[in-house]
PDB file of N, CA and C in Angstrom:
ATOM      1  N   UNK A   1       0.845  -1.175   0.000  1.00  0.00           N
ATOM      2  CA  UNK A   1       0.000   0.000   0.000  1.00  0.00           C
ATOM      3  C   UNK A   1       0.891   1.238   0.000  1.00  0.00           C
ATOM      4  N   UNK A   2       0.710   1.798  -0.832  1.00  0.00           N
ATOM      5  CA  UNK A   2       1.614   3.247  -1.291  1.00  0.00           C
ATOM      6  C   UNK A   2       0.786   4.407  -1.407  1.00  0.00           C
ATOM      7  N   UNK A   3       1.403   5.607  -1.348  1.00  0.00           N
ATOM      8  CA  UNK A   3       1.018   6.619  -1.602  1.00  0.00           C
ATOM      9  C   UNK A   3       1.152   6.994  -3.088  1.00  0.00           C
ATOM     10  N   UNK A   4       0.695   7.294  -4.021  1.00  0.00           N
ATOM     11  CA  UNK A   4       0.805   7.541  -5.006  1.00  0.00           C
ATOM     12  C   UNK A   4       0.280   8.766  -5.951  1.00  0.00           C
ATOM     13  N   UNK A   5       0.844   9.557  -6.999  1.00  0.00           N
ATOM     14  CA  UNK A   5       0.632  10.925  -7.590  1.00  0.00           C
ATOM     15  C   UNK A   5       0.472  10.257  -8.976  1.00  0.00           C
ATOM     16  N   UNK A   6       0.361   9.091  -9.395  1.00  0.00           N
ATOM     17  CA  UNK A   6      -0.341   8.989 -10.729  1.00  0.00           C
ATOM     18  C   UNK A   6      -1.330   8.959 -11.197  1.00  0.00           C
ATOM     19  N   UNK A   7      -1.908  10.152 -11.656  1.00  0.00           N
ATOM     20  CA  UNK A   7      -3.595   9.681 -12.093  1.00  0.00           C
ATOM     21  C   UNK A   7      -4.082   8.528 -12.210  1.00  0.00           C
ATOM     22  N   UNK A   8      -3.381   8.245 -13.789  1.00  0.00           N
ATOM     23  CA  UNK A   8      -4.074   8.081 -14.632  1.00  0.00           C
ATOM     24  C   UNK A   8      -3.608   6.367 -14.554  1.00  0.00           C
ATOM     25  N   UNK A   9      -2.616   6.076 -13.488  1.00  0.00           N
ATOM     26  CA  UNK A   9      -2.269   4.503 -12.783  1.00  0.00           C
ATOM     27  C   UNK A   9      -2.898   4.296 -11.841  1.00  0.00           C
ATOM     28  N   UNK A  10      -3.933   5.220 -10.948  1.00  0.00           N
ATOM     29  CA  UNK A  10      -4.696   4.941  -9.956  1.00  0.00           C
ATOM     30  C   UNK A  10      -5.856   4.794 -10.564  1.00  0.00           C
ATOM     31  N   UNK A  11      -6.157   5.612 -11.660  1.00  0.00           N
ATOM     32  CA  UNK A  11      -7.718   5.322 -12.493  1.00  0.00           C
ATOM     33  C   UNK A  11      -7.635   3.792 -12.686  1.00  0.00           C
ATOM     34  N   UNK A  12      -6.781   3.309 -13.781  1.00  0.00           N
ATOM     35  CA  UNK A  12      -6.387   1.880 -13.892  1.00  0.00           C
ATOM     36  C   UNK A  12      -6.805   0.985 -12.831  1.00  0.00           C
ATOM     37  N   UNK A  13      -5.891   0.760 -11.906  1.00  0.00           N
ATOM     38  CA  UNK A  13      -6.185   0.165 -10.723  1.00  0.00           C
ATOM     39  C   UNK A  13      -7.433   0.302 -10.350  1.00  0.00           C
ATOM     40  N   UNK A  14      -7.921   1.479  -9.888  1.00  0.00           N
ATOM     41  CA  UNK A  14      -9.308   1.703  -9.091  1.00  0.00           C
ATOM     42  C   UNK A  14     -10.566   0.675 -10.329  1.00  0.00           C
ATOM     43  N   UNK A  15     -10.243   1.275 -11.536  1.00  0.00           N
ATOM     44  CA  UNK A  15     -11.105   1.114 -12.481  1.00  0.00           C
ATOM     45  C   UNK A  15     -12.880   0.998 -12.269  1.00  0.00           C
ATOM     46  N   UNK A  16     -12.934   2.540 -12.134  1.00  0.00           N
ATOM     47  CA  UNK A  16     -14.518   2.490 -12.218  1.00  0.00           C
ATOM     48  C   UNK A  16     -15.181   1.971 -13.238  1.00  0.00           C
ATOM     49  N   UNK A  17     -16.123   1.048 -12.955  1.00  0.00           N
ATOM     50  CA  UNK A  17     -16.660   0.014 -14.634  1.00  0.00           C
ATOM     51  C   UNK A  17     -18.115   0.804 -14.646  1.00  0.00           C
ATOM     52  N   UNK A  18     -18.799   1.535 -14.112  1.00  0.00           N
ATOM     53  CA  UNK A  18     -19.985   1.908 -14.145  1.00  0.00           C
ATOM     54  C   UNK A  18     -20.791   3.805 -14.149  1.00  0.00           C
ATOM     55  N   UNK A  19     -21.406   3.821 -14.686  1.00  0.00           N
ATOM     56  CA  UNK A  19     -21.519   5.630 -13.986  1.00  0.00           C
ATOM     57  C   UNK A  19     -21.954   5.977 -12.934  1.00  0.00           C
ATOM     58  N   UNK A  20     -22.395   4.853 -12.020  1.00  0.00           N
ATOM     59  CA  UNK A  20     -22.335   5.138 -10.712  1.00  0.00           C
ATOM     60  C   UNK A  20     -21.226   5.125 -10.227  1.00  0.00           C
ATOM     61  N   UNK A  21     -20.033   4.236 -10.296  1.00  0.00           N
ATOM     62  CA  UNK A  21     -18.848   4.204  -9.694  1.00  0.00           C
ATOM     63  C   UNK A  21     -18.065   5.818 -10.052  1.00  0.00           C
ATOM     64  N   UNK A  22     -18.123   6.159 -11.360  1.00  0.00           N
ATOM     65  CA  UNK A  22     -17.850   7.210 -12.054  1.00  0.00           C
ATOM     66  C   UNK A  22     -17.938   8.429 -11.455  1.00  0.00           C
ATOM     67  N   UNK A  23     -19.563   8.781 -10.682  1.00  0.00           N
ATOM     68  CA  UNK A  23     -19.902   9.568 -10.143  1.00  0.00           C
ATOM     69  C   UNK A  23     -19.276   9.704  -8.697  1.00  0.00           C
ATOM     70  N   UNK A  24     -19.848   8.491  -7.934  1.00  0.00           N
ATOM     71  CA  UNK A  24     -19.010   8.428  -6.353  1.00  0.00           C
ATOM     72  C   UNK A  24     -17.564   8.701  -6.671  1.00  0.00           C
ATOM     73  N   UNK A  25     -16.981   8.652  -7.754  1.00  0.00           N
ATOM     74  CA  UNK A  25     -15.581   9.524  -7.742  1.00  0.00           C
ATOM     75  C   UNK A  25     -15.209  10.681  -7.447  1.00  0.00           C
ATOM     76  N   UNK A  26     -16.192  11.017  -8.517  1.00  0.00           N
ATOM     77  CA  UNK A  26     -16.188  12.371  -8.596  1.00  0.00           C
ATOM     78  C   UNK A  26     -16.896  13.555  -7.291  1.00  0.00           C
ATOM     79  N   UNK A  27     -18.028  12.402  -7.220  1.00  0.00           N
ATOM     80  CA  UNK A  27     -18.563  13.417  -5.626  1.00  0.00           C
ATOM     81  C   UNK A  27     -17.480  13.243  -4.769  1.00  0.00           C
ATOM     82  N   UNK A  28     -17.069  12.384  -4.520  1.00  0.00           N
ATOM     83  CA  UNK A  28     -15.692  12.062  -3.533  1.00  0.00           C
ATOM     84  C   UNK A  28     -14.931  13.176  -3.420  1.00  0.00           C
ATOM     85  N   UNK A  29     -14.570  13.553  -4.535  1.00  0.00           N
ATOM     86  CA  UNK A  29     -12.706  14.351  -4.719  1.00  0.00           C
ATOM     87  C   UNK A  29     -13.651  15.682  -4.215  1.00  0.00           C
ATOM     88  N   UNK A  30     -14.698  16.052  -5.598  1.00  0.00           N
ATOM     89  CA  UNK A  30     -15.178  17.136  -5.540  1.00  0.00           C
ATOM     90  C   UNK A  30     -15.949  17.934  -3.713  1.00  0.00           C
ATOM     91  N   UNK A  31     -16.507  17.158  -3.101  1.00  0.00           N
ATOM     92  CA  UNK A  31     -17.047  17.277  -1.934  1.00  0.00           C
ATOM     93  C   UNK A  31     -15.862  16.783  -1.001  1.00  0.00           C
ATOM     94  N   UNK A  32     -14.818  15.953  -0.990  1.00  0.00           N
ATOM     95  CA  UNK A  32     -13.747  15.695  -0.277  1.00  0.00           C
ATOM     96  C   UNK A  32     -14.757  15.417   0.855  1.00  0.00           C
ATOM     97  N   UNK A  33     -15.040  13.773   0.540  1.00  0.00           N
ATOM     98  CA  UNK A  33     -16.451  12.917   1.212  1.00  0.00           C
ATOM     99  C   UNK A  33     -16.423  11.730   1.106  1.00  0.00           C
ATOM    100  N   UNK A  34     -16.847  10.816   1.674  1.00  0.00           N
ATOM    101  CA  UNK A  34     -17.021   9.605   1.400  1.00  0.00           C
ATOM    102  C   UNK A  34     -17.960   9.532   0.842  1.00  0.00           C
ATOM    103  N   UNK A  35     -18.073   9.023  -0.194  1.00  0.00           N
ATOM    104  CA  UNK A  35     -19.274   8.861  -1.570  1.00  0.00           C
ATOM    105  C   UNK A  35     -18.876   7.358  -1.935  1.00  0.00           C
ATOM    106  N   UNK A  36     -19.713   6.274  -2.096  1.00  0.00           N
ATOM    107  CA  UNK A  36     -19.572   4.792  -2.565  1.00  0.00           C
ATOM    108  C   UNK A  36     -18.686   4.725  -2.139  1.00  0.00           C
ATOM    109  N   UNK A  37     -17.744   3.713  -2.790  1.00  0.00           N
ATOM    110  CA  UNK A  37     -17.035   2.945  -2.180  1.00  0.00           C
ATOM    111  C   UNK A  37     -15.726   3.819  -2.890  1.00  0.00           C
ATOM    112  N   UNK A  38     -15.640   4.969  -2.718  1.00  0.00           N
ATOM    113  CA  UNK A  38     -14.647   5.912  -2.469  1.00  0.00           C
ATOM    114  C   UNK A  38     -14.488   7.285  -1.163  1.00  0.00           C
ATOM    115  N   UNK A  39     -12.998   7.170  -0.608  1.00  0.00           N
ATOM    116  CA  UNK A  39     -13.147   8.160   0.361  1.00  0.00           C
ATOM    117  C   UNK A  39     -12.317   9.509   0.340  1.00  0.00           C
ATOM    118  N   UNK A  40     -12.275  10.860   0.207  1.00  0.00           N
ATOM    119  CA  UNK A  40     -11.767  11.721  -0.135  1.00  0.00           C
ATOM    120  C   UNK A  40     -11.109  12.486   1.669  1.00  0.00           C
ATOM    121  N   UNK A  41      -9.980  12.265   1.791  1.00  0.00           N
ATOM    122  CA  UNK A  41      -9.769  13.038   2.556  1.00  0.00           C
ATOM    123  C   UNK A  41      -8.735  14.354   2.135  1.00  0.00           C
ATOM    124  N   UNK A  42      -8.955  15.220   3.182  1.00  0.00           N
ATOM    125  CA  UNK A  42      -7.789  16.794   2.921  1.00  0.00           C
ATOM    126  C   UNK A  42      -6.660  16.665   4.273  1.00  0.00           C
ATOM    127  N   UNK A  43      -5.850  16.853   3.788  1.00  0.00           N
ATOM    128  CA  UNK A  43      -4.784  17.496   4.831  1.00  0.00           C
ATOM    129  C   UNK A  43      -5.120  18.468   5.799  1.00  0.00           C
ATOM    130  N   UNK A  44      -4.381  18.507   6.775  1.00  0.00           N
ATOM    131  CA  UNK A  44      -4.666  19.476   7.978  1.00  0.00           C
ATOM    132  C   UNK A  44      -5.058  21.007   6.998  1.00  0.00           C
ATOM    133  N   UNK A  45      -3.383  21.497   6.509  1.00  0.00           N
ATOM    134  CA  UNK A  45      -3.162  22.763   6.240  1.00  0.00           C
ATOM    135  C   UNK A  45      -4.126  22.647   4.779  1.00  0.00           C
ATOM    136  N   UNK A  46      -5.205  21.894   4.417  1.00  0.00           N
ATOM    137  CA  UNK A  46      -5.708  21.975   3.114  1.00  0.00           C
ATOM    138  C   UNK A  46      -5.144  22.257   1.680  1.00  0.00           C
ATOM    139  N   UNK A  47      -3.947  21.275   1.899  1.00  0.00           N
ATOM    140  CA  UNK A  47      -3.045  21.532   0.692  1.00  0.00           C
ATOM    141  C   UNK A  47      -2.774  20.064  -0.126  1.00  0.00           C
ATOM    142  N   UNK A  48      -3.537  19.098   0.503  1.00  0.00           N
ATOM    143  CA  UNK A  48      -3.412  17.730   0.069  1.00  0.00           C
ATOM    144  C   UNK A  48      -4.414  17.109   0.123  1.00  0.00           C
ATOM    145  N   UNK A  49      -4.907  15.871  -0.902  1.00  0.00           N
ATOM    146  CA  UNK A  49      -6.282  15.302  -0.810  1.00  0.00           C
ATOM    147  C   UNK A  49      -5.862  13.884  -1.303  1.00  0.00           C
ATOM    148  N   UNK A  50      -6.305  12.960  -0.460  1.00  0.00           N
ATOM    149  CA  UNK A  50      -5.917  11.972  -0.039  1.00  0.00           C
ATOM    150  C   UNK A  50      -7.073  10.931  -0.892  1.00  0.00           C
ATOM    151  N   UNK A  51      -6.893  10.258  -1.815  1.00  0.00           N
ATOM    152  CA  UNK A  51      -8.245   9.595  -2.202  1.00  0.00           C
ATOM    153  C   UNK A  51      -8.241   7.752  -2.605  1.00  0.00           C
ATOM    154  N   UNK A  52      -9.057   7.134  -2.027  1.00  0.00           N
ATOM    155  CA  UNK A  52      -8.558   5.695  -1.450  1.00  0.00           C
ATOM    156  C   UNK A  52     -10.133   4.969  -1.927  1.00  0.00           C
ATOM    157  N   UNK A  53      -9.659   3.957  -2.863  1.00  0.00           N
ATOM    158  CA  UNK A  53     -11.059   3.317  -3.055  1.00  0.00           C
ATOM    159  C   UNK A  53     -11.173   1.957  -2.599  1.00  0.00           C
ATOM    160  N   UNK A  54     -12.478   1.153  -2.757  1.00  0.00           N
ATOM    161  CA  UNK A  54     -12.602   0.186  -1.427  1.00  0.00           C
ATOM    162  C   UNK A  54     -11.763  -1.144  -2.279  1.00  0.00           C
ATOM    163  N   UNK A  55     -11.284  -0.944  -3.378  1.00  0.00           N
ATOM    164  CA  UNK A  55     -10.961  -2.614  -3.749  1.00  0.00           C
ATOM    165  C   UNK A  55      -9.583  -1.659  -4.519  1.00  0.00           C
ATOM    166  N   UNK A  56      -8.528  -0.507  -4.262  1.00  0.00           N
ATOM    167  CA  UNK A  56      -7.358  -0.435  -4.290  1.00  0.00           C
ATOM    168  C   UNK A  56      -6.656  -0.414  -3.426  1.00  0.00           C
ATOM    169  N   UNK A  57      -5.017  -0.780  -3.796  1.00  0.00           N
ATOM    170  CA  UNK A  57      -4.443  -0.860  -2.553  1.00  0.00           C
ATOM    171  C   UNK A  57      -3.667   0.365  -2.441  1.00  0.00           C
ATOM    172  N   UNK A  58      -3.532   0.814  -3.479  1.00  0.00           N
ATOM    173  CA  UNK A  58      -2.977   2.321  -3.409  1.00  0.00           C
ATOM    174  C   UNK A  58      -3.758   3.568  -2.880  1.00  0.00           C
ATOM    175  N   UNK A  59      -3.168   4.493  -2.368  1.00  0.00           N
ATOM    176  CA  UNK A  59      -3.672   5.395  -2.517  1.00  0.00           C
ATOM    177  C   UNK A  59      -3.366   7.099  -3.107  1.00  0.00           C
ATOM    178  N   UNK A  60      -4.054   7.615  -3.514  1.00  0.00           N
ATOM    179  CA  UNK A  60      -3.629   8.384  -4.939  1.00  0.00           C
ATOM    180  C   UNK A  60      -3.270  10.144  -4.040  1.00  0.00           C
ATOM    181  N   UNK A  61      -2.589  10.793  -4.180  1.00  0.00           N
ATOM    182  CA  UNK A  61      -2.536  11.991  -3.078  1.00  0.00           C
ATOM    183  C   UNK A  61      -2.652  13.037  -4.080  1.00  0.00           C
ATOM    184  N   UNK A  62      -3.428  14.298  -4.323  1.00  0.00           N
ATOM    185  CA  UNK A  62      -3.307  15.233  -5.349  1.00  0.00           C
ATOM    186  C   UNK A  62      -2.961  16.533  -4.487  1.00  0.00           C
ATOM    187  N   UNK A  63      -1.523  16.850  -4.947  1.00  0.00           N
ATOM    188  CA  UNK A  63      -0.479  17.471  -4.161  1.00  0.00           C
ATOM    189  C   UNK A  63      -0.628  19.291  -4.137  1.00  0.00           C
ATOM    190  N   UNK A  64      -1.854  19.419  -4.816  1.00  0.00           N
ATOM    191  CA  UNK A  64      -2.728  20.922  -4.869  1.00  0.00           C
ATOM    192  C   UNK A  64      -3.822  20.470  -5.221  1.00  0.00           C
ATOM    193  N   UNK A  65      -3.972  22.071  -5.122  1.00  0.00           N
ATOM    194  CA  UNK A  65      -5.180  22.679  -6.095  1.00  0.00           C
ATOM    195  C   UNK A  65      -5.879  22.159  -7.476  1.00  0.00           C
ATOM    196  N   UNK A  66      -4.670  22.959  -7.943  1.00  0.00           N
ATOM    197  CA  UNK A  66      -4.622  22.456  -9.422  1.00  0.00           C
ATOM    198  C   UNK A  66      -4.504  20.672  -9.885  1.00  0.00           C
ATOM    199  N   UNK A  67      -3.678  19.721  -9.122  1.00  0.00           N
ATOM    200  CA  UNK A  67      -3.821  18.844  -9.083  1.00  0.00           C
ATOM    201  C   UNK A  67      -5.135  17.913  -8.747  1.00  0.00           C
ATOM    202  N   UNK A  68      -5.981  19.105  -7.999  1.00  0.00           N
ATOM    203  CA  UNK A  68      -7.253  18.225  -7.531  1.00  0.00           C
ATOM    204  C   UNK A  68      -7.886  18.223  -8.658  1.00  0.00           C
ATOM    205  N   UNK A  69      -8.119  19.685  -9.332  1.00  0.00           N
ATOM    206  CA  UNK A  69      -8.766  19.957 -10.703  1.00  0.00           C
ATOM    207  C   UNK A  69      -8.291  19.374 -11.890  1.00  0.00           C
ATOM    208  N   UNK A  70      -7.108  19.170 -12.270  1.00  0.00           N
ATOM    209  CA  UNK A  70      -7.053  18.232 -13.276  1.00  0.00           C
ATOM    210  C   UNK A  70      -7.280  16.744 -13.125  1.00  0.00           C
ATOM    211  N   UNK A  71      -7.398  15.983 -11.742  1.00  0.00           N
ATOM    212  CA  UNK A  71      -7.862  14.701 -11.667  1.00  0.00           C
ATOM    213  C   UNK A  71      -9.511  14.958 -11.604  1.00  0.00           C
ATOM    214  N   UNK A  72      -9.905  15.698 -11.420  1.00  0.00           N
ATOM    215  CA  UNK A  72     -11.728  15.879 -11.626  1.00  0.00           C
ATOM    216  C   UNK A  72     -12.043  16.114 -13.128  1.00  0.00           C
ATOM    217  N   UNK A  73     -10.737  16.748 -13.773  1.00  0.00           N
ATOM    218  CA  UNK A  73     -11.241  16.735 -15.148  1.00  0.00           C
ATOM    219  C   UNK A  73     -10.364  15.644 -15.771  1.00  0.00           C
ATOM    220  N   UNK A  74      -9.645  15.343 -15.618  1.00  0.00           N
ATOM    221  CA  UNK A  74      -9.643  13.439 -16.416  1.00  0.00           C
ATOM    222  C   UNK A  74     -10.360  12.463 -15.947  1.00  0.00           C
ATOM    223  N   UNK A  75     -11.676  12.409 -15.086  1.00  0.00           N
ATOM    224  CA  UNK A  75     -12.482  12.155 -14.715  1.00  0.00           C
ATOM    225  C   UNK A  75     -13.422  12.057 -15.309  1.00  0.00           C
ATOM    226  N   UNK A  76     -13.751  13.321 -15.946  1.00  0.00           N
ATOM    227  CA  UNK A  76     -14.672  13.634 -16.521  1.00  0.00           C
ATOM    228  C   UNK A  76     -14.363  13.316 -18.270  1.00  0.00           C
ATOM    229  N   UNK A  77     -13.210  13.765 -18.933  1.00  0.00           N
ATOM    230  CA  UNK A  77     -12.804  13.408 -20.135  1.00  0.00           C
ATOM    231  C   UNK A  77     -13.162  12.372 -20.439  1.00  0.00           C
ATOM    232  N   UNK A  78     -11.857  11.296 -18.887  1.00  0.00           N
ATOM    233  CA  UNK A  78     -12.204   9.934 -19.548  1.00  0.00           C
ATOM    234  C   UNK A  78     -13.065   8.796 -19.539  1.00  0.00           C
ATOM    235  N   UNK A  79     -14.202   9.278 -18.706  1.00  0.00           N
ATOM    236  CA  UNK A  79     -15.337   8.501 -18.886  1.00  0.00           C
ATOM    237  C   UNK A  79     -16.811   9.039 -19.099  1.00  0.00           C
ATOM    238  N   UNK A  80     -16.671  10.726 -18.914  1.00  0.00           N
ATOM    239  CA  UNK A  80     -17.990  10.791 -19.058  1.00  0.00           C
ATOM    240  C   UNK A  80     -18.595  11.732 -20.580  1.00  0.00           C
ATOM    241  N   UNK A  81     -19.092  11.993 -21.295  1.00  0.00           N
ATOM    242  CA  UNK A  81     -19.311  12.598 -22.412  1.00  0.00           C
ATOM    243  C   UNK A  81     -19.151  14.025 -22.224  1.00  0.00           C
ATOM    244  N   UNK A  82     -18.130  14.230 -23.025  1.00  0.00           N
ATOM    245  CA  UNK A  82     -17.241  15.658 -22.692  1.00  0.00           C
ATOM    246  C   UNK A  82     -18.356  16.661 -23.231  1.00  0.00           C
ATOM    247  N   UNK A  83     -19.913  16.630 -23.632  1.00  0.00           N
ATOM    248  CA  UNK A  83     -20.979  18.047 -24.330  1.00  0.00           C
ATOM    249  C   UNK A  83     -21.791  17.587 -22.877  1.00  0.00           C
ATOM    250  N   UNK A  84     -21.464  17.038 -21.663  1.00  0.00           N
ATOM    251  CA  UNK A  84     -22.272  17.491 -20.543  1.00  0.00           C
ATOM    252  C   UNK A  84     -21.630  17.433 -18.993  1.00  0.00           C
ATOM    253  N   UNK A  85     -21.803  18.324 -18.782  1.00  0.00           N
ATOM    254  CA  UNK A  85     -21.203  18.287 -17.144  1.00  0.00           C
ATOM    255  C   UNK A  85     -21.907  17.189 -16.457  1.00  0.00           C
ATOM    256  N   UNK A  86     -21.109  16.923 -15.077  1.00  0.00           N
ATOM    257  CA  UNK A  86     -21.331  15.130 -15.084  1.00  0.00           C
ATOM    258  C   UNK A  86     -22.482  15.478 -14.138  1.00  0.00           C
ATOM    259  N   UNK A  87     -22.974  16.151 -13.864  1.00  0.00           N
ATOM    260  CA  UNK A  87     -25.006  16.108 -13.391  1.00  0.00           C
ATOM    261  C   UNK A  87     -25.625  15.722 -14.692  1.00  0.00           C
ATOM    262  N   UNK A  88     -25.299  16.342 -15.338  1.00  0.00           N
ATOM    263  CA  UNK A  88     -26.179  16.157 -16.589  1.00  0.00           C
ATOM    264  C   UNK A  88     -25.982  14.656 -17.225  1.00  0.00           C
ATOM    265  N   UNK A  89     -24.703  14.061 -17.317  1.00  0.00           N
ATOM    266  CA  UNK A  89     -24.410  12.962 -17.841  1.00  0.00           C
ATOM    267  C   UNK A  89     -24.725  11.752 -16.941  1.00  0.00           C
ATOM    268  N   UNK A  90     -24.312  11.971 -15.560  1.00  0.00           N
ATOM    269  CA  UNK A  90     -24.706  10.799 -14.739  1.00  0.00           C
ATOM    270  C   UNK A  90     -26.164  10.715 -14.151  1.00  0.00           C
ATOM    271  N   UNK A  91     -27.408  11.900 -14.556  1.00  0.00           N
ATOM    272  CA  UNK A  91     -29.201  11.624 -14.559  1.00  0.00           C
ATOM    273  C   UNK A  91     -29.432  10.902 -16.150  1.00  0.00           C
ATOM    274  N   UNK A  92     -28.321  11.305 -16.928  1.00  0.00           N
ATOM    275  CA  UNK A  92     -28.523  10.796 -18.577  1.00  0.00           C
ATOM    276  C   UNK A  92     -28.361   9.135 -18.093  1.00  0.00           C
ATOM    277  N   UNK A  93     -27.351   8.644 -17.756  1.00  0.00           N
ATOM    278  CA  UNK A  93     -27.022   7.310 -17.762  1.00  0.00           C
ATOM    279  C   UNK A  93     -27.705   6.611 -16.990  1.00  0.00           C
ATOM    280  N   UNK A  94     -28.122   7.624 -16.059  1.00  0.00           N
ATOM    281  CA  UNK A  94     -29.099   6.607 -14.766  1.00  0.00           C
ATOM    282  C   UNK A  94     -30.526   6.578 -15.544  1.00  0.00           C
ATOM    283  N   UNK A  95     -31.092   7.109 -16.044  1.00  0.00           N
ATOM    284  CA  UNK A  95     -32.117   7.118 -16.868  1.00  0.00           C
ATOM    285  C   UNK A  95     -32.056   6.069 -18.061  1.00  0.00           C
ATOM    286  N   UNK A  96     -31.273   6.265 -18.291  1.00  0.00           N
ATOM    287  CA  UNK A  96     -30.784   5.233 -19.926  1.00  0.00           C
ATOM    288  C   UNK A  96     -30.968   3.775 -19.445  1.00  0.00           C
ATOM    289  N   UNK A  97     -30.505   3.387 -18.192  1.00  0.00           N
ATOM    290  CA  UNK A  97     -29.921   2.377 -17.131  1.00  0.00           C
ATOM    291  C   UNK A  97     -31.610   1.677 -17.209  1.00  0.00           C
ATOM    292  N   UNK A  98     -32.413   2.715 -16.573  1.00  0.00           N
ATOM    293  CA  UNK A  98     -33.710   1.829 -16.130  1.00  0.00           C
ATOM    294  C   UNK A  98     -34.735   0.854 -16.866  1.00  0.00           C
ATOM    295  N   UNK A  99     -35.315   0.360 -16.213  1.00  0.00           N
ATOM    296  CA  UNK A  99     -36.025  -0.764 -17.054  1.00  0.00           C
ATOM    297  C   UNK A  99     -37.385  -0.981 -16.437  1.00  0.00           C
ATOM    298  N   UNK A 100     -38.058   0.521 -17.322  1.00  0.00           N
ATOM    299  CA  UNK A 100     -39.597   0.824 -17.422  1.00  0.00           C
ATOM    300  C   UNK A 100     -40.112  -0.070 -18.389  1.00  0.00           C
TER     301      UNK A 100
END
């Protein structure tokens, strides 16, 4: 179990397969919350965000600001349809999902 600053090797690993998993990501980082089976913590001095999902063994640290914001937006790039912000995309998929 490591600390780790690679996105886009913790996306891998974590590998959200669903747009629910997709979302509890994203509420996670974004609300710095426990959302599904992801947990977002901050550093004391609020300069670090700590983010740990329930079936990785790593955990991913985004070392700013700016680091928080570009892992919320390869988030969003790489799984959710880049013509809607992910409210809009994850009521689209949950809708699409049901079986009226």
């Amino acid at each position: 179990m490591a600390t780790i600053t690679d996105f886009e090797g913790w996306l891998d690993a974590a590998d959200p397969d669903d747009y629910e998993e997709v979302y509890a990501l994203y509420m996670a980082v974004l609300n710095v919350e426990e959302f599904g089976m992801y947990d977002c913590k901050v550093s004391p001095d609020n300069t670090k965000w700590f983010i740990k999902g329930n079936h990785t063994d790593d955990t991913l640290m985004l070392a700013s600001e700016k680091a928080r914001e570009a892992f919320l937006s390869l988030i969003h790039s790489r799984y959710c349809d880049p013509e809607m912000d992910i409210e809009s995309w994850y009521h689209y998929e949950r809708n699409m999902a049901k079986d009226d």
